[in-house]
PDB file of N, CA and C in Angstrom:
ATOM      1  N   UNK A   1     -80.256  54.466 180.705  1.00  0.00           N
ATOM      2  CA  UNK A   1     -79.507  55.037 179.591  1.00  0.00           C
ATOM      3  C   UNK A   1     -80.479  55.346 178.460  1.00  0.00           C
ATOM      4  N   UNK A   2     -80.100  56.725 177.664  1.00  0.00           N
ATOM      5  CA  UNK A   2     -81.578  57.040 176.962  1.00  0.00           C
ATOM      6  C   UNK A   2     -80.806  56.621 176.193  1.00  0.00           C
ATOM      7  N   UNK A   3     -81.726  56.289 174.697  1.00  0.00           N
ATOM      8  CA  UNK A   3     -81.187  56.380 173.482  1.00  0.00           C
ATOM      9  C   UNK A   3     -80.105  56.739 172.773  1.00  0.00           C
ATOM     10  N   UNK A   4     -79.917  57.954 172.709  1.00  0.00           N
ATOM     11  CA  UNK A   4     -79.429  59.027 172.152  1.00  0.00           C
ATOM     12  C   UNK A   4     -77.866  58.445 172.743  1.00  0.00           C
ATOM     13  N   UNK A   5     -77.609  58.232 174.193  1.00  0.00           N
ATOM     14  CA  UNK A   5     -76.426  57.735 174.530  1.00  0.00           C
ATOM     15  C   UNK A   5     -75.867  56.538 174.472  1.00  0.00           C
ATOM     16  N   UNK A   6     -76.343  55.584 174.054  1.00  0.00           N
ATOM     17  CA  UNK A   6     -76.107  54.031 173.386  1.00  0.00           C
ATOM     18  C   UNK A   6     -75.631  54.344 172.016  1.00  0.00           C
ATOM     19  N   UNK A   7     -75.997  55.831 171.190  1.00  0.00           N
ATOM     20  CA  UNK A   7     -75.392  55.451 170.248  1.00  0.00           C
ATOM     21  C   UNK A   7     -73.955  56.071 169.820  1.00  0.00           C
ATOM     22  N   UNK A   8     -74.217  56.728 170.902  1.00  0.00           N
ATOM     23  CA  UNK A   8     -72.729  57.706 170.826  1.00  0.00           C
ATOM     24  C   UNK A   8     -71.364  56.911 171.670  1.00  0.00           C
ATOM     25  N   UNK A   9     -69.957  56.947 171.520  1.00  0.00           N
ATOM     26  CA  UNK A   9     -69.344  56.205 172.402  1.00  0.00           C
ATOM     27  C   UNK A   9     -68.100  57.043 172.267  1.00  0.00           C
ATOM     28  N   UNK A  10     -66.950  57.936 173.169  1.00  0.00           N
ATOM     29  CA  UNK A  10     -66.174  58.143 173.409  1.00  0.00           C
ATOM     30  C   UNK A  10     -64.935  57.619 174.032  1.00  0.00           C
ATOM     31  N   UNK A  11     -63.952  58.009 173.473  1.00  0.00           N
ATOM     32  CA  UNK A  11     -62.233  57.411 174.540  1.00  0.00           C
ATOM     33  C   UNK A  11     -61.863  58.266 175.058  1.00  0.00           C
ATOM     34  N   UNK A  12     -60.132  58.242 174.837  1.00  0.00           N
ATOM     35  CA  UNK A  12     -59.968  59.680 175.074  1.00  0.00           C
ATOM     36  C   UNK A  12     -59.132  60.048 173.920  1.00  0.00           C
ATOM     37  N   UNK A  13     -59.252  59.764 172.921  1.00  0.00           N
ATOM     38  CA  UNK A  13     -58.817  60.374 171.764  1.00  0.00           C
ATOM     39  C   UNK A  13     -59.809  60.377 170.359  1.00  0.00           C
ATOM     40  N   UNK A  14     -61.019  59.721 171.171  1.00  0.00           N
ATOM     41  CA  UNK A  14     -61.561  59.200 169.439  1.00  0.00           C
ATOM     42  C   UNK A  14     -63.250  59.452 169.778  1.00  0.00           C
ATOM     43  N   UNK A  15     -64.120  59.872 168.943  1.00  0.00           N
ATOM     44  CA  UNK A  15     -65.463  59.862 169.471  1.00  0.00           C
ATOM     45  C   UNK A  15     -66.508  59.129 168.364  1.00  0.00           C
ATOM     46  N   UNK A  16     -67.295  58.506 168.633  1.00  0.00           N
ATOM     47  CA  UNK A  16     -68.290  57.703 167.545  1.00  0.00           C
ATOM     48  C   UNK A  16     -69.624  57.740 167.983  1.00  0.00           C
ATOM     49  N   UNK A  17     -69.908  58.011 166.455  1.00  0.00           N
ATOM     50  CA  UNK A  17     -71.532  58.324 166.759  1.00  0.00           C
ATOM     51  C   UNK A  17     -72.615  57.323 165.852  1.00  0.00           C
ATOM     52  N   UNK A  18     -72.978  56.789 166.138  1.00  0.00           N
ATOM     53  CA  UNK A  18     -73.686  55.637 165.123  1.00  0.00           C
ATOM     54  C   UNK A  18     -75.264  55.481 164.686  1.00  0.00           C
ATOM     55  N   UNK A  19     -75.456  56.671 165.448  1.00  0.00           N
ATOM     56  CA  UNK A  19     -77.230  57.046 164.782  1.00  0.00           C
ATOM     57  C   UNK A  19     -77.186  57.830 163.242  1.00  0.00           C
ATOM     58  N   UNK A  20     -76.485  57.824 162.608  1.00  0.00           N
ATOM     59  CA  UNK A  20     -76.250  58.166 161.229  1.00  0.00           C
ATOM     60  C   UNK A  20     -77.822  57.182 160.362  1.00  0.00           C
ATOM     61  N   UNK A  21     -78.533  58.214 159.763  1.00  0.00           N
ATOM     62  CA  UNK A  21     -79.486  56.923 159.542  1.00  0.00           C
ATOM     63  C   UNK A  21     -80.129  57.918 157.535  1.00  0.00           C
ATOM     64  N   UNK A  22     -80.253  57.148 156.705  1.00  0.00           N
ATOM     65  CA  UNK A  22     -80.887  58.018 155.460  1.00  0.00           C
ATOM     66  C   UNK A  22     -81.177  56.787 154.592  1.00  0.00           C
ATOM     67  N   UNK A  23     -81.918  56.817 153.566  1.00  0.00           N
ATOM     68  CA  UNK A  23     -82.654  56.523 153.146  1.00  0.00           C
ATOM     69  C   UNK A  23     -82.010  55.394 151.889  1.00  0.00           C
ATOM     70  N   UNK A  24     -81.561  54.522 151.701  1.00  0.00           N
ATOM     71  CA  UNK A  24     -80.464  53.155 151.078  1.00  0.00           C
ATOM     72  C   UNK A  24     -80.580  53.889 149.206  1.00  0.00           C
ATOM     73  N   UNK A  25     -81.706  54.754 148.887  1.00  0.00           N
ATOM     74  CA  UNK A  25     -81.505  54.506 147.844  1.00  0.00           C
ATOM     75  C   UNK A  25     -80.742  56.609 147.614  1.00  0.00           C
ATOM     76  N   UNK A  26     -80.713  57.052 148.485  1.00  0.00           N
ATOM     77  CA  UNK A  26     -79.748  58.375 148.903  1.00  0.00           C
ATOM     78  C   UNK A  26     -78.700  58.145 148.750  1.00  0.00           C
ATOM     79  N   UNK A  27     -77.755  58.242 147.512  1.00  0.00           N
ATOM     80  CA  UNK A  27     -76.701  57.244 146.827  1.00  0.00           C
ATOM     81  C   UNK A  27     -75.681  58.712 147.438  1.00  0.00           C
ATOM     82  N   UNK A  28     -76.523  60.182 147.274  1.00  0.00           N
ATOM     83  CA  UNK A  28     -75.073  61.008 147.364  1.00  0.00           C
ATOM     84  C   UNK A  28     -74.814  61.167 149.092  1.00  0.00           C
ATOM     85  N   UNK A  29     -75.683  60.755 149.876  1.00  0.00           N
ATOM     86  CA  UNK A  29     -75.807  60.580 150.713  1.00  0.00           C
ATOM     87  C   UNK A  29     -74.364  59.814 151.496  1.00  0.00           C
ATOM     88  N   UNK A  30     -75.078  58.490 150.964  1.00  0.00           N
ATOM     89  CA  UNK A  30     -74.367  56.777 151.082  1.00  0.00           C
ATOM     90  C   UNK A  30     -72.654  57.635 150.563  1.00  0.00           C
ATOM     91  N   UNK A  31     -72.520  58.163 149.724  1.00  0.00           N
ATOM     92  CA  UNK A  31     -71.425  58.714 149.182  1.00  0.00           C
ATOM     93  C   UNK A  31     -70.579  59.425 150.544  1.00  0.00           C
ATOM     94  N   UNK A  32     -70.950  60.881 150.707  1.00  0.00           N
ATOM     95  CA  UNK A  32     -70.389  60.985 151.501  1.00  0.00           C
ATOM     96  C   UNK A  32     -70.516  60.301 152.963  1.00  0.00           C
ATOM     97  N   UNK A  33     -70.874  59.999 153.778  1.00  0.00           N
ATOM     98  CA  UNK A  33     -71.014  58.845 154.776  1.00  0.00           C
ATOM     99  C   UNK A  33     -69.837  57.978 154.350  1.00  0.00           C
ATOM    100  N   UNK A  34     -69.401  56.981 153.199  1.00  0.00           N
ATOM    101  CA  UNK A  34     -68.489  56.396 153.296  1.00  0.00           C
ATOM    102  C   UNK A  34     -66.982  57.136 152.975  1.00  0.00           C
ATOM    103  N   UNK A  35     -67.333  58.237 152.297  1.00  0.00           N
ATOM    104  CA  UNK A  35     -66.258  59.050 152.524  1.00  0.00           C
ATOM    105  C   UNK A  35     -65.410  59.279 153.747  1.00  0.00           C
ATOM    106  N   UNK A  36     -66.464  59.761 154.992  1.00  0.00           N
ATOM    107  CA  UNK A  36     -66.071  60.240 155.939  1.00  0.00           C
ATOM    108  C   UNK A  36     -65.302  58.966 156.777  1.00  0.00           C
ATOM    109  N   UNK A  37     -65.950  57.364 156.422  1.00  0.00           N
ATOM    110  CA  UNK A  37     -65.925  56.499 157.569  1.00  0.00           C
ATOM    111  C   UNK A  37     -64.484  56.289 156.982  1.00  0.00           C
ATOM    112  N   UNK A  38     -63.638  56.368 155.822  1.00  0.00           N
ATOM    113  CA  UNK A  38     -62.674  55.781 155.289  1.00  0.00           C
ATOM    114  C   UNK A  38     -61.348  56.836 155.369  1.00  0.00           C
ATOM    115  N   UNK A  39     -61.610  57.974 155.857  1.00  0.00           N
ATOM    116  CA  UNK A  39     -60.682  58.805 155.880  1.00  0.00           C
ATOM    117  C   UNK A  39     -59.619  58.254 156.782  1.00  0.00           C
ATOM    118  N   UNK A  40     -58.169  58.867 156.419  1.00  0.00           N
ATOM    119  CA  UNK A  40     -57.627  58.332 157.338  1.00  0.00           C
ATOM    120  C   UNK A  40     -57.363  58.840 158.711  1.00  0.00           C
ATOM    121  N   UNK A  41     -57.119  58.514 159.774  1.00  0.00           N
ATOM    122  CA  UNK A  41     -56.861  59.288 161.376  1.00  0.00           C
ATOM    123  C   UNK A  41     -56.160  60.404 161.494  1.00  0.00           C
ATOM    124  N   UNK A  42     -55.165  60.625 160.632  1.00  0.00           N
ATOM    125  CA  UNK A  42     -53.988  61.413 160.499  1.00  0.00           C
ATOM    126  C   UNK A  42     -54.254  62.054 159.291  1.00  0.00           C
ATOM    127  N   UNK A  43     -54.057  63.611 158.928  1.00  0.00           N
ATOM    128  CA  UNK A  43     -54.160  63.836 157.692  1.00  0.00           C
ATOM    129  C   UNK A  43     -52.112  63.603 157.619  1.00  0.00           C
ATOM    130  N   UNK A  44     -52.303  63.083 155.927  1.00  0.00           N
ATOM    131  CA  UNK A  44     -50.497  63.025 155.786  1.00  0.00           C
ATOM    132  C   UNK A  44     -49.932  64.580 156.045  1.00  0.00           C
ATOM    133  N   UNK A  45     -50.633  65.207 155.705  1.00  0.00           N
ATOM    134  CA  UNK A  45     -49.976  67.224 155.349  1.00  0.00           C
ATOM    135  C   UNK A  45     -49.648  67.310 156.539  1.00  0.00           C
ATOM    136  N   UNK A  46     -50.032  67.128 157.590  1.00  0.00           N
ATOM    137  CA  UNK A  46     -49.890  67.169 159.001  1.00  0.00           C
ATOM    138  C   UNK A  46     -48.861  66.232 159.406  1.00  0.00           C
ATOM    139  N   UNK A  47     -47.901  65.699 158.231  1.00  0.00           N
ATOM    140  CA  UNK A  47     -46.908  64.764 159.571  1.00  0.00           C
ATOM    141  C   UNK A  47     -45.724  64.968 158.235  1.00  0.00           C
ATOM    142  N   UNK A  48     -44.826  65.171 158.977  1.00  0.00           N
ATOM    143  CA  UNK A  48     -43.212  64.787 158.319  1.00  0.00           C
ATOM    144  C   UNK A  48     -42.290  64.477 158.914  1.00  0.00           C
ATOM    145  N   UNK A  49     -41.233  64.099 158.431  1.00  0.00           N
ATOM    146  CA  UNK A  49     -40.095  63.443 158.953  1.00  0.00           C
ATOM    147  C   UNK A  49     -38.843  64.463 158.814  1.00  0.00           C
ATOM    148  N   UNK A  50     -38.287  64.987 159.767  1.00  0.00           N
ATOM    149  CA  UNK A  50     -37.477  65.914 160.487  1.00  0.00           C
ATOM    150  C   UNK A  50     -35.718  65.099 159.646  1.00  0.00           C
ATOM    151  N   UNK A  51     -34.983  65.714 159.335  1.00  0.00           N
ATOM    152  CA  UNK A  51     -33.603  65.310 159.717  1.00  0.00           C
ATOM    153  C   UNK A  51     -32.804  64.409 160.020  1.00  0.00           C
ATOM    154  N   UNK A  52     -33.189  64.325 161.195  1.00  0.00           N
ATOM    155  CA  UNK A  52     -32.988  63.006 162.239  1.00  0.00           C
ATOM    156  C   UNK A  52     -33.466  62.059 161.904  1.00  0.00           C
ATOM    157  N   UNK A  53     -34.121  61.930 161.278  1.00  0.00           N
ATOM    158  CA  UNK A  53     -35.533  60.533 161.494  1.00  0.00           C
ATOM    159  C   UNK A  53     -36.390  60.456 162.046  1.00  0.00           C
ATOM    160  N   UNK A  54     -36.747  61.527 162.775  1.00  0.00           N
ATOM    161  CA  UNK A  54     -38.217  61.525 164.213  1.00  0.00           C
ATOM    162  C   UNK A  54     -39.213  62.190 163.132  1.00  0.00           C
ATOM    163  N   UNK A  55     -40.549  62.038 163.646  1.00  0.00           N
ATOM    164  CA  UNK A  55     -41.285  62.436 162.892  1.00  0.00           C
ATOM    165  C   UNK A  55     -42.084  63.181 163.552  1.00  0.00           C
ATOM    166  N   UNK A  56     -42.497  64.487 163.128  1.00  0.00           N
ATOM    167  CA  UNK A  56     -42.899  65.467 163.484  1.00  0.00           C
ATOM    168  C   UNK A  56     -44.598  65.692 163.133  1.00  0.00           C
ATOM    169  N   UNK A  57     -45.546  65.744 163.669  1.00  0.00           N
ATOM    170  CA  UNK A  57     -47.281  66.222 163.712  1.00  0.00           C
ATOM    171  C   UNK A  57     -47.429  66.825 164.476  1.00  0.00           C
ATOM    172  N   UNK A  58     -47.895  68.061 162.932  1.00  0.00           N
ATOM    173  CA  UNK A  58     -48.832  69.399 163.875  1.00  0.00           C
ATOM    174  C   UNK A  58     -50.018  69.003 164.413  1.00  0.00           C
ATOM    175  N   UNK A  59     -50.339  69.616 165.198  1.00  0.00           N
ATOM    176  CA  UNK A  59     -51.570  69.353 165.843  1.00  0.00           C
ATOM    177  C   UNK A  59     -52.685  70.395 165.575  1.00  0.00           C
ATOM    178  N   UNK A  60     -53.749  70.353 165.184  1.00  0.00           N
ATOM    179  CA  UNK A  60     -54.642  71.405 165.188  1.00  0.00           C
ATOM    180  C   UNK A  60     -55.046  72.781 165.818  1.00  0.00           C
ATOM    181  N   UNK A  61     -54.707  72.452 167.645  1.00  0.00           N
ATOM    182  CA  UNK A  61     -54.519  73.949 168.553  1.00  0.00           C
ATOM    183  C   UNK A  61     -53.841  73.491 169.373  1.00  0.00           C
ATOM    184  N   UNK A  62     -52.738  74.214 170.175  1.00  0.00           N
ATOM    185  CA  UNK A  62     -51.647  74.008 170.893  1.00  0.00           C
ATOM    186  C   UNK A  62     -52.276  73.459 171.950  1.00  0.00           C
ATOM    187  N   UNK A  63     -51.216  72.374 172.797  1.00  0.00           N
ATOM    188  CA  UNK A  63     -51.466  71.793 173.590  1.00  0.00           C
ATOM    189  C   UNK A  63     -51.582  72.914 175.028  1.00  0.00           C
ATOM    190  N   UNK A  64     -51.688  72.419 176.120  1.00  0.00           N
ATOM    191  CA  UNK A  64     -51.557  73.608 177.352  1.00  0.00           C
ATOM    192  C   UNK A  64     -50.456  74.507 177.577  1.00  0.00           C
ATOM    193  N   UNK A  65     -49.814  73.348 177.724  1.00  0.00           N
ATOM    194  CA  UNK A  65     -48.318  74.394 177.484  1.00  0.00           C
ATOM    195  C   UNK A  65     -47.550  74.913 176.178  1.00  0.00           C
ATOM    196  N   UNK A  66     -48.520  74.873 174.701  1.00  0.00           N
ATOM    197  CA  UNK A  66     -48.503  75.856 174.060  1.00  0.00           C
ATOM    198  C   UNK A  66     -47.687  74.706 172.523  1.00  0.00           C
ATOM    199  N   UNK A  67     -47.792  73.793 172.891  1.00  0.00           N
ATOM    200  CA  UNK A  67     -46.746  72.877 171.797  1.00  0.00           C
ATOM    201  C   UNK A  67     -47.754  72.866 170.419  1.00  0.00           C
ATOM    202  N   UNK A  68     -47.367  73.338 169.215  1.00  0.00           N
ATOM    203  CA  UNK A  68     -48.028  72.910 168.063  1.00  0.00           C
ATOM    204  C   UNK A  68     -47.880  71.485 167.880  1.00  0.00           C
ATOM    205  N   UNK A  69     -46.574  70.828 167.643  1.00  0.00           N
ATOM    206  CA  UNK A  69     -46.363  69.507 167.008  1.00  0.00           C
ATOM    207  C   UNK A  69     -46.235  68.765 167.919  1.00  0.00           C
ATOM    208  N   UNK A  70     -46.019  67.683 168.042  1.00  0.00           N
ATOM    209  CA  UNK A  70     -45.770  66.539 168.376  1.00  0.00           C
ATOM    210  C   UNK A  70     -44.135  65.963 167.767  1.00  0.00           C
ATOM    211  N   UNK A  71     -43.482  65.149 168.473  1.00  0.00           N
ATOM    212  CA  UNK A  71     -42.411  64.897 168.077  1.00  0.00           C
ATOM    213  C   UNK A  71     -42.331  63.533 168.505  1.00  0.00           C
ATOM    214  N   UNK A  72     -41.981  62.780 167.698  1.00  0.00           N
ATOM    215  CA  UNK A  72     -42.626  60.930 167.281  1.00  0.00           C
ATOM    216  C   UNK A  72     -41.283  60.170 167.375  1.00  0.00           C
ATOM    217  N   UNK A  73     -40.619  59.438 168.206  1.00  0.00           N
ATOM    218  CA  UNK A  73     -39.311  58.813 167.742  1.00  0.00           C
ATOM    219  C   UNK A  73     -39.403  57.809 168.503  1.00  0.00           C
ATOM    220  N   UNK A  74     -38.672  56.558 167.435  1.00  0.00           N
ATOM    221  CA  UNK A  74     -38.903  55.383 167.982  1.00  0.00           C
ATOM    222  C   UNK A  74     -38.421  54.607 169.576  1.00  0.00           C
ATOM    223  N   UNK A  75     -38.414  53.979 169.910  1.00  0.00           N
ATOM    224  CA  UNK A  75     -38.177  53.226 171.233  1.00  0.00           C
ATOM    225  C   UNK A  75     -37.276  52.497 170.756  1.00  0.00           C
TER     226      UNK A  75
END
């Protein structure tokens, strides 16, 4: 296993990369870097709650068979 692939690690929904590397006193740097690590998974603009109560997320590009959103309801 080279390098380069120890630091990277994939699922199937999520991908991480951990060779991120700059210099401690690179404050705007350090800035965005913790920006990015704190964002949340979901943007909120992307999810609402329908009528019913189910909750509805767009998705970025349609799934195969062409679905924008997602449709979320409890068990």
């Amino acid at each position: 296993m080279d390098r380069s692939s120890r630091l990277c690690a994939a699922g199937e929904h999520v991908a991480v990369h951990v060779g991120a590397a700059f210099d401690a006193r690179d404050r705007k740097r350090l800035e965005r870097q913790v920006k990015y690590m704190l964002r949340p998974p979901v943007a909120l603009d992307d999810v609402e709650t329908t009528s019913n109560g189910t909750v509805r997320m767009a998705l970025k590009r349609p799934t195969a068979r062409g679905a924008w959103f997602l449709k979320l309801t409890r068990r």
